[in-house]
PDB file of N, CA and C in Angstrom:
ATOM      1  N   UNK A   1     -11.230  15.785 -19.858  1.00  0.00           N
ATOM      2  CA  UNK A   1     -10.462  14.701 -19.291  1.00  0.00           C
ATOM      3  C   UNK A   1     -11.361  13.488 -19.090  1.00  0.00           C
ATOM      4  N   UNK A   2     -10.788  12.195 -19.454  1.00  0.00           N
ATOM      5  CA  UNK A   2     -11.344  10.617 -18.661  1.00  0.00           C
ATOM      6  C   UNK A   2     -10.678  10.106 -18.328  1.00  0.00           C
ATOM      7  N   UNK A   3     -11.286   8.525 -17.451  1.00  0.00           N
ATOM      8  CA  UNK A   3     -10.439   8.214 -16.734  1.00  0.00           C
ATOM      9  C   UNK A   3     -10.146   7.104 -17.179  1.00  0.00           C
ATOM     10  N   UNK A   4      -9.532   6.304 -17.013  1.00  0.00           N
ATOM     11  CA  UNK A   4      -8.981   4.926 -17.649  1.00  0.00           C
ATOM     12  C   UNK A   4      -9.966   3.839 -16.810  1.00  0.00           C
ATOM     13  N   UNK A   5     -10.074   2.844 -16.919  1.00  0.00           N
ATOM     14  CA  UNK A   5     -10.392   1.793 -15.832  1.00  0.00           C
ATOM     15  C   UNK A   5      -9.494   1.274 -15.103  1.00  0.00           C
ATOM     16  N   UNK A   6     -10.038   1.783 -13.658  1.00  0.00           N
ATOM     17  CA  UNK A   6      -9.228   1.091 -12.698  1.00  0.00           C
ATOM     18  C   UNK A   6      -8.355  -0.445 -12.749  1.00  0.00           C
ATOM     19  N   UNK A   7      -6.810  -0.076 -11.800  1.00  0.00           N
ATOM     20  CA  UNK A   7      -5.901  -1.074 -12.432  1.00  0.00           C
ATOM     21  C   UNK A   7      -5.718  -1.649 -10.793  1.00  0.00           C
ATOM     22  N   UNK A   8      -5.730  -2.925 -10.586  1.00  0.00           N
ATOM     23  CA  UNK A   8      -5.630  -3.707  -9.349  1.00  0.00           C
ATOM     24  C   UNK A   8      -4.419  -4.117  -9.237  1.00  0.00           C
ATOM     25  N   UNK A   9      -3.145  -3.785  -7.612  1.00  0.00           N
ATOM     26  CA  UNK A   9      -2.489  -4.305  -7.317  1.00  0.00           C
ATOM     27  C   UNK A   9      -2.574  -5.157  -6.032  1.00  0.00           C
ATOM     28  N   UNK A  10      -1.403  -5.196  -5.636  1.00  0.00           N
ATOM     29  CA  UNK A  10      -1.860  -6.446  -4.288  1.00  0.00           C
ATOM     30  C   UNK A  10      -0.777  -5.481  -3.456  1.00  0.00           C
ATOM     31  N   UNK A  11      -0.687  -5.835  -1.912  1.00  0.00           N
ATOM     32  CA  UNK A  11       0.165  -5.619  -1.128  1.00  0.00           C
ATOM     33  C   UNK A  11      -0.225  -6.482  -0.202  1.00  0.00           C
ATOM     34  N   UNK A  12       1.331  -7.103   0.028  1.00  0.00           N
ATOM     35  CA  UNK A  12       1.057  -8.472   0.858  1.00  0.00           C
ATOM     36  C   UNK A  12       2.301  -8.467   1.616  1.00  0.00           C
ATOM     37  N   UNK A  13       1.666  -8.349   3.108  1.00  0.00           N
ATOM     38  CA  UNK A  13       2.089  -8.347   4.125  1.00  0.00           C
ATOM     39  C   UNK A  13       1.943  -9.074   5.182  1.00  0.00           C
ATOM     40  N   UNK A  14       3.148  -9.625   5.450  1.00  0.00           N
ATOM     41  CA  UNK A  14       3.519 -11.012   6.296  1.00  0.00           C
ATOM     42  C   UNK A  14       3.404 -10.472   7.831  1.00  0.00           C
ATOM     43  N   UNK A  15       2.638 -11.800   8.310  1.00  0.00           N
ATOM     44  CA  UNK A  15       2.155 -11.716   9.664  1.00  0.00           C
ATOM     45  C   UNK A  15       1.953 -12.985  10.027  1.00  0.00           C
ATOM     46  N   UNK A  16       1.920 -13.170  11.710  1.00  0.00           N
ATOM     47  CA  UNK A  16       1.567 -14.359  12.217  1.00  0.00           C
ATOM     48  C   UNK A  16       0.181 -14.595  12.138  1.00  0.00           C
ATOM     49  N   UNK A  17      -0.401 -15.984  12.431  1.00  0.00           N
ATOM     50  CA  UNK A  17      -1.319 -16.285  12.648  1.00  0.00           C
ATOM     51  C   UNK A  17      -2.206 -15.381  13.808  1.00  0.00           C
ATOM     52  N   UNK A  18      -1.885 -15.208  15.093  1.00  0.00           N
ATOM     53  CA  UNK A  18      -2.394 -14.087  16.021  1.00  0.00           C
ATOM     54  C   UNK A  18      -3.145 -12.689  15.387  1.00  0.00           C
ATOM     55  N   UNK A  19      -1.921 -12.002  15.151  1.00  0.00           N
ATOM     56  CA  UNK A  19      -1.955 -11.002  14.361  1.00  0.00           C
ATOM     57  C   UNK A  19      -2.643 -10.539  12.905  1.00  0.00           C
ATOM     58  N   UNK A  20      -2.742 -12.148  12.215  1.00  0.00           N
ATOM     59  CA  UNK A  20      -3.659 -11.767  11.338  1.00  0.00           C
ATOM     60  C   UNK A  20      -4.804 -12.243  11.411  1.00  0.00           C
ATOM     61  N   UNK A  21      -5.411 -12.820  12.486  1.00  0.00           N
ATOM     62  CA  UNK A  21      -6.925 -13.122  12.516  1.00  0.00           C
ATOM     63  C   UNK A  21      -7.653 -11.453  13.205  1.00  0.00           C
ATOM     64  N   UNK A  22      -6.919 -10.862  14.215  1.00  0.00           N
ATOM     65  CA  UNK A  22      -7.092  -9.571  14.940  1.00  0.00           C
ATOM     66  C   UNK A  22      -6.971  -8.687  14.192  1.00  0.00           C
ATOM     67  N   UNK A  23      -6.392  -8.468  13.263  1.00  0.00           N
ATOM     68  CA  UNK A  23      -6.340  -8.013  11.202  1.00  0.00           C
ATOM     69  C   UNK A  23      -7.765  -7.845  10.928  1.00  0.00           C
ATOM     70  N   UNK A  24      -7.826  -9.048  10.407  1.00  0.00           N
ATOM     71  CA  UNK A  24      -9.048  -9.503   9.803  1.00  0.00           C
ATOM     72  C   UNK A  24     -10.659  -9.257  10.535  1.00  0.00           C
ATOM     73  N   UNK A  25     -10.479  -9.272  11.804  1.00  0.00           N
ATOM     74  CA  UNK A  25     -11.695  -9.241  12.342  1.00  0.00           C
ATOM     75  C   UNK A  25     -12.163  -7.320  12.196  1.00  0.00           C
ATOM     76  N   UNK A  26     -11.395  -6.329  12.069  1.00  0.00           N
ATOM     77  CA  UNK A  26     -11.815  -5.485  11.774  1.00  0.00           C
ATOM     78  C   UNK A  26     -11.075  -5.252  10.651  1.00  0.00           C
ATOM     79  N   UNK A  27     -11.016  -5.768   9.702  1.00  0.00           N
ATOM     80  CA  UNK A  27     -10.682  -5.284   7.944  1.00  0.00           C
ATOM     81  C   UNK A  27     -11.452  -4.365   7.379  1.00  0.00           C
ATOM     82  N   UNK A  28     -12.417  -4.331   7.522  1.00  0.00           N
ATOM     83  CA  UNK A  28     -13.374  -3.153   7.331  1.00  0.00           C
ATOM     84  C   UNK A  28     -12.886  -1.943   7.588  1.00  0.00           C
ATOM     85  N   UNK A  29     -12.765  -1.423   8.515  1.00  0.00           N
ATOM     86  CA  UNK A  29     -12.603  -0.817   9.262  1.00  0.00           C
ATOM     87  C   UNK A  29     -11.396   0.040   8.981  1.00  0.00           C
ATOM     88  N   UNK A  30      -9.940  -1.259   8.855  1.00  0.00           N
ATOM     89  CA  UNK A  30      -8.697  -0.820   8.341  1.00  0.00           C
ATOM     90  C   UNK A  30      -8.832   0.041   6.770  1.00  0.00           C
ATOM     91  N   UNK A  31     -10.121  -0.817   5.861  1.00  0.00           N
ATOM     92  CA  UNK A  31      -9.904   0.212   4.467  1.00  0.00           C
ATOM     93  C   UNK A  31     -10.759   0.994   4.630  1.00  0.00           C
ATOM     94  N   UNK A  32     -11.381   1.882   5.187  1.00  0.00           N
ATOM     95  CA  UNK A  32     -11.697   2.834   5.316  1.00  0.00           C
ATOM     96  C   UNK A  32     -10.075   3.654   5.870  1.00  0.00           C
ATOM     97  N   UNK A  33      -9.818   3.289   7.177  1.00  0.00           N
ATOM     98  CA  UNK A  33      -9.044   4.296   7.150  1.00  0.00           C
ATOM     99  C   UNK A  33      -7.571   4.690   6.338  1.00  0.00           C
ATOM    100  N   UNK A  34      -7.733   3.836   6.102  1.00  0.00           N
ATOM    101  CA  UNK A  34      -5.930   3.479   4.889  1.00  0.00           C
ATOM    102  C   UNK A  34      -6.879   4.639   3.632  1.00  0.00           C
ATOM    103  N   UNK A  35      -7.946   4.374   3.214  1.00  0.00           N
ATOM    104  CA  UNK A  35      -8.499   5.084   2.000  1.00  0.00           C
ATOM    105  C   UNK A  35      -8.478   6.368   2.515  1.00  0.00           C
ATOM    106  N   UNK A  36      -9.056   7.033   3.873  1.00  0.00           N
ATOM    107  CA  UNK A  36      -8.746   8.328   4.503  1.00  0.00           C
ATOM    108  C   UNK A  36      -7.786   8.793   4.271  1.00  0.00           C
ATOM    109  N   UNK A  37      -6.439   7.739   4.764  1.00  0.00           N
ATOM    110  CA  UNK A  37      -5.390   8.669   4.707  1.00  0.00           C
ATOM    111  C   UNK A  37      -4.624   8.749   3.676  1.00  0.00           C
ATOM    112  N   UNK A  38      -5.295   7.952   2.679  1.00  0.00           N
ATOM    113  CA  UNK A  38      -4.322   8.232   0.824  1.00  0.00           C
ATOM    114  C   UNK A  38      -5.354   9.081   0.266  1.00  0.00           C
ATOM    115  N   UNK A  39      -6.456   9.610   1.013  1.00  0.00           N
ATOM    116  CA  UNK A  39      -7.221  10.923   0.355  1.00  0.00           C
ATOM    117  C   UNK A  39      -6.743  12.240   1.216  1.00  0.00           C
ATOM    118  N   UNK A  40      -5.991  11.767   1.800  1.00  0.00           N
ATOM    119  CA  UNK A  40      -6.089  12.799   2.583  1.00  0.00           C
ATOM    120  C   UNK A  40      -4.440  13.366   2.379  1.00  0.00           C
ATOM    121  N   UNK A  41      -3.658  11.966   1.534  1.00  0.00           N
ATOM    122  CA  UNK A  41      -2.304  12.904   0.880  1.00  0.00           C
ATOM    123  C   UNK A  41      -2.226  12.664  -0.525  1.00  0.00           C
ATOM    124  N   UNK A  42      -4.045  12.909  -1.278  1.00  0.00           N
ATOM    125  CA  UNK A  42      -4.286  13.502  -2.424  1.00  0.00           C
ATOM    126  C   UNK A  42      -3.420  12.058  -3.744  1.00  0.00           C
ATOM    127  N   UNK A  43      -3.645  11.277  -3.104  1.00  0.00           N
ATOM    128  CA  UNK A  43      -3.217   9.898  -3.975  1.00  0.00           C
ATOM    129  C   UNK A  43      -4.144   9.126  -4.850  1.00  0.00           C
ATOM    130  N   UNK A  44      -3.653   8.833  -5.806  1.00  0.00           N
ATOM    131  CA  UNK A  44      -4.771   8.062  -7.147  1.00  0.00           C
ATOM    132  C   UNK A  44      -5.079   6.565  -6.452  1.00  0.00           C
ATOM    133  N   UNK A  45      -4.851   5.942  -5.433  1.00  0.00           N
ATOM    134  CA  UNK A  45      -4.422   5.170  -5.142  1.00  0.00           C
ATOM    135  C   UNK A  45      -5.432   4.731  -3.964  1.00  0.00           C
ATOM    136  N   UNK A  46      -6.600   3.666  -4.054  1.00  0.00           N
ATOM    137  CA  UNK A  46      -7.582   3.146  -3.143  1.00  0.00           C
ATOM    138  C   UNK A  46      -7.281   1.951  -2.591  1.00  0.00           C
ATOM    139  N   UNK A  47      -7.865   1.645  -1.423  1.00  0.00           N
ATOM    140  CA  UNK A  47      -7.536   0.124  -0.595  1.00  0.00           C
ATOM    141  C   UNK A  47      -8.993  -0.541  -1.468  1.00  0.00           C
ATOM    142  N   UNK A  48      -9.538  -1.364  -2.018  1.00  0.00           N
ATOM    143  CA  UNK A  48     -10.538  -2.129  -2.094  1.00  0.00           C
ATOM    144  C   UNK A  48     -10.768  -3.362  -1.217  1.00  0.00           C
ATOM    145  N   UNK A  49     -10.440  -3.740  -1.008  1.00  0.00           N
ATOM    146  CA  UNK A  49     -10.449  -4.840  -0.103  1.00  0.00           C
ATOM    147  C   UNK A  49      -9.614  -5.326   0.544  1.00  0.00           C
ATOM    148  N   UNK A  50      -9.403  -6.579   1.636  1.00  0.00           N
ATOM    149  CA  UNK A  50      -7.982  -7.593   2.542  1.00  0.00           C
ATOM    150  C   UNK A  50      -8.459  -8.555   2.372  1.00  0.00           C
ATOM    151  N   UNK A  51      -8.055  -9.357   2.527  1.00  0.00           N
ATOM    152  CA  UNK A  51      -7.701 -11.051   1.793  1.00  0.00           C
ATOM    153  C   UNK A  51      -7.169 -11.357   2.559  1.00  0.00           C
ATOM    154  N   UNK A  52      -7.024 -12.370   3.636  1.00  0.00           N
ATOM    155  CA  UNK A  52      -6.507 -13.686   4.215  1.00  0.00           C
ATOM    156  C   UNK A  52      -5.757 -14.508   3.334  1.00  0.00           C
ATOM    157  N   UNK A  53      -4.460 -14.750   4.000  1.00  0.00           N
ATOM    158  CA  UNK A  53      -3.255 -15.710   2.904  1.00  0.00           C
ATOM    159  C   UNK A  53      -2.899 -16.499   4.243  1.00  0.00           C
ATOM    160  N   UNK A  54      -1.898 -17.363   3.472  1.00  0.00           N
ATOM    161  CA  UNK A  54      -1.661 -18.430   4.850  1.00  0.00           C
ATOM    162  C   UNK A  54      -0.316 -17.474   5.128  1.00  0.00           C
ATOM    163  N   UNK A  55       0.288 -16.677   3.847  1.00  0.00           N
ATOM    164  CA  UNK A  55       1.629 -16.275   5.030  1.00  0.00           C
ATOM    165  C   UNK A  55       1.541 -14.582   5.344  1.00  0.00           C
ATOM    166  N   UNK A  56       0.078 -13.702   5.295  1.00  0.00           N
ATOM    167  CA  UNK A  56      -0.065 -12.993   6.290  1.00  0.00           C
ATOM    168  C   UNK A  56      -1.258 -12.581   5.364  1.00  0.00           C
ATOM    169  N   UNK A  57      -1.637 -11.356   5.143  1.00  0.00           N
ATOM    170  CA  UNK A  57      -2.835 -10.978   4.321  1.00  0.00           C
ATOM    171  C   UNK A  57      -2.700  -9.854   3.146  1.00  0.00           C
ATOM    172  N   UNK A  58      -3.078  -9.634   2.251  1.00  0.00           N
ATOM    173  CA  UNK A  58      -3.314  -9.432   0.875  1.00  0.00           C
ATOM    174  C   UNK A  58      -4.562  -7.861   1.149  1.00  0.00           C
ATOM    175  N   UNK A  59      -3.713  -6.818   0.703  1.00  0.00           N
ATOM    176  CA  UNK A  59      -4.331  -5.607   0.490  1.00  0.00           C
ATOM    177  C   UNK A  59      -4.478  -5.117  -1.007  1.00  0.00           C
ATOM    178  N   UNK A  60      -5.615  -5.386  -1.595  1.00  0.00           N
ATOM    179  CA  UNK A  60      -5.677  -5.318  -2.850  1.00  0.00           C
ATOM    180  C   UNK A  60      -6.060  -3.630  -3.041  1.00  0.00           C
ATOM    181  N   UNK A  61      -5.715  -3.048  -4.370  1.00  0.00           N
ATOM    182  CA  UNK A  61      -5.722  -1.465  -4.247  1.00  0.00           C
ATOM    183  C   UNK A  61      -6.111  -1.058  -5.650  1.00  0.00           C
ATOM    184  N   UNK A  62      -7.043   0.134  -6.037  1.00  0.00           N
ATOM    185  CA  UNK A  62      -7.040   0.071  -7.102  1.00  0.00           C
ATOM    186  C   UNK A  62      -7.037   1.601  -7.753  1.00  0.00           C
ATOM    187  N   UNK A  63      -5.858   1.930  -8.282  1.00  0.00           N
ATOM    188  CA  UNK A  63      -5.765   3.124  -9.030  1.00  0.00           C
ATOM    189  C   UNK A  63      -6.267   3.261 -10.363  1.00  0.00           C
ATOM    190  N   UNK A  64      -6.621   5.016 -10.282  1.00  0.00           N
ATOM    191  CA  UNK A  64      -7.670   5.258 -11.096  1.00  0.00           C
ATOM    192  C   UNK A  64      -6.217   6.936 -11.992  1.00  0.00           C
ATOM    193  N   UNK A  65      -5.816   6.560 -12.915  1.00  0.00           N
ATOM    194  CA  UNK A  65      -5.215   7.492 -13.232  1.00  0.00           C
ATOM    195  C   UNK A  65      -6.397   8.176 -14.512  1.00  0.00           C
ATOM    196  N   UNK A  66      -6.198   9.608 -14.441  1.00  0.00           N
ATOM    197  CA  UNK A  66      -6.340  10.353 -15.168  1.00  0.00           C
ATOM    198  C   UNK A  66      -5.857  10.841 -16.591  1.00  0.00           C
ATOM    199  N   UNK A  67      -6.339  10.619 -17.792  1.00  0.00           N
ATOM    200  CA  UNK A  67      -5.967  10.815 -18.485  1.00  0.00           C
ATOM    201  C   UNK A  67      -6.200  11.903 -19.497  1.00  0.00           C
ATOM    202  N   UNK A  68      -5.957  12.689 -21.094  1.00  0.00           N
ATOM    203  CA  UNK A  68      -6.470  13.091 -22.093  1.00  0.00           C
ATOM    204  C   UNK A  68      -7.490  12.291 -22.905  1.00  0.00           C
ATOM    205  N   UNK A  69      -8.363  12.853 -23.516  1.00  0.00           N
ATOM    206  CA  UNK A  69      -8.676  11.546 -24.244  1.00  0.00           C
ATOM    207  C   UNK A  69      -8.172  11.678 -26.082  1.00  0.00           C
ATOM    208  N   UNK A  70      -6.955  12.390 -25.766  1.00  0.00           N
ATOM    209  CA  UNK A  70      -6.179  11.991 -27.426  1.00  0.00           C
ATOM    210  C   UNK A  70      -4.951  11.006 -26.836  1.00  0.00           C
ATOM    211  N   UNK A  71      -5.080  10.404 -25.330  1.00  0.00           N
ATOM    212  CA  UNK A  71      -4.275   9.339 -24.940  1.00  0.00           C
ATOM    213  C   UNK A  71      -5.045   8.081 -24.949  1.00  0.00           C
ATOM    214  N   UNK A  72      -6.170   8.216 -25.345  1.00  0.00           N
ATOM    215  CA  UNK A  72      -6.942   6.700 -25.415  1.00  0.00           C
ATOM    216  C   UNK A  72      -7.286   6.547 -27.183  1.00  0.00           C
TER     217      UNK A  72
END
């Protein structure tokens, strides 16, 4: 088996100004545990980073599917 190269989506989720600076100040923090708990229900599916937007913040993610390699 290989793996393909990782494919980047976004998830963007609307928030106030308040709420997303108190976000942001531990973002770190949040992808670790968001990555815990999509390993922990066995998902292809990683947080890489958060992003600041003006209309709330940007969870970028990056899946890694598995493939054959008579599919590449």
């Amino acid at each position: 088996m290989t793996t393909k190269g990782p494919s980047h989506k976004q998830i963007i989720i609307s928030m106030g100004n308040d709420n997303k600076t108190n976000f942001m100040a531990s973002s770190s923090n949040h992808v670790v545990n968001l990555n815990r708990a999509l390993k922990n229900i066995k998902s292809n599916i990683m947080a890489d980073y958060v992003c600041s937007e003006q209309i709330g913040i940007t969870i970028v993610t990056i899946t890694i599917k598995v493939v054959s390699s008579s599919n590449l």
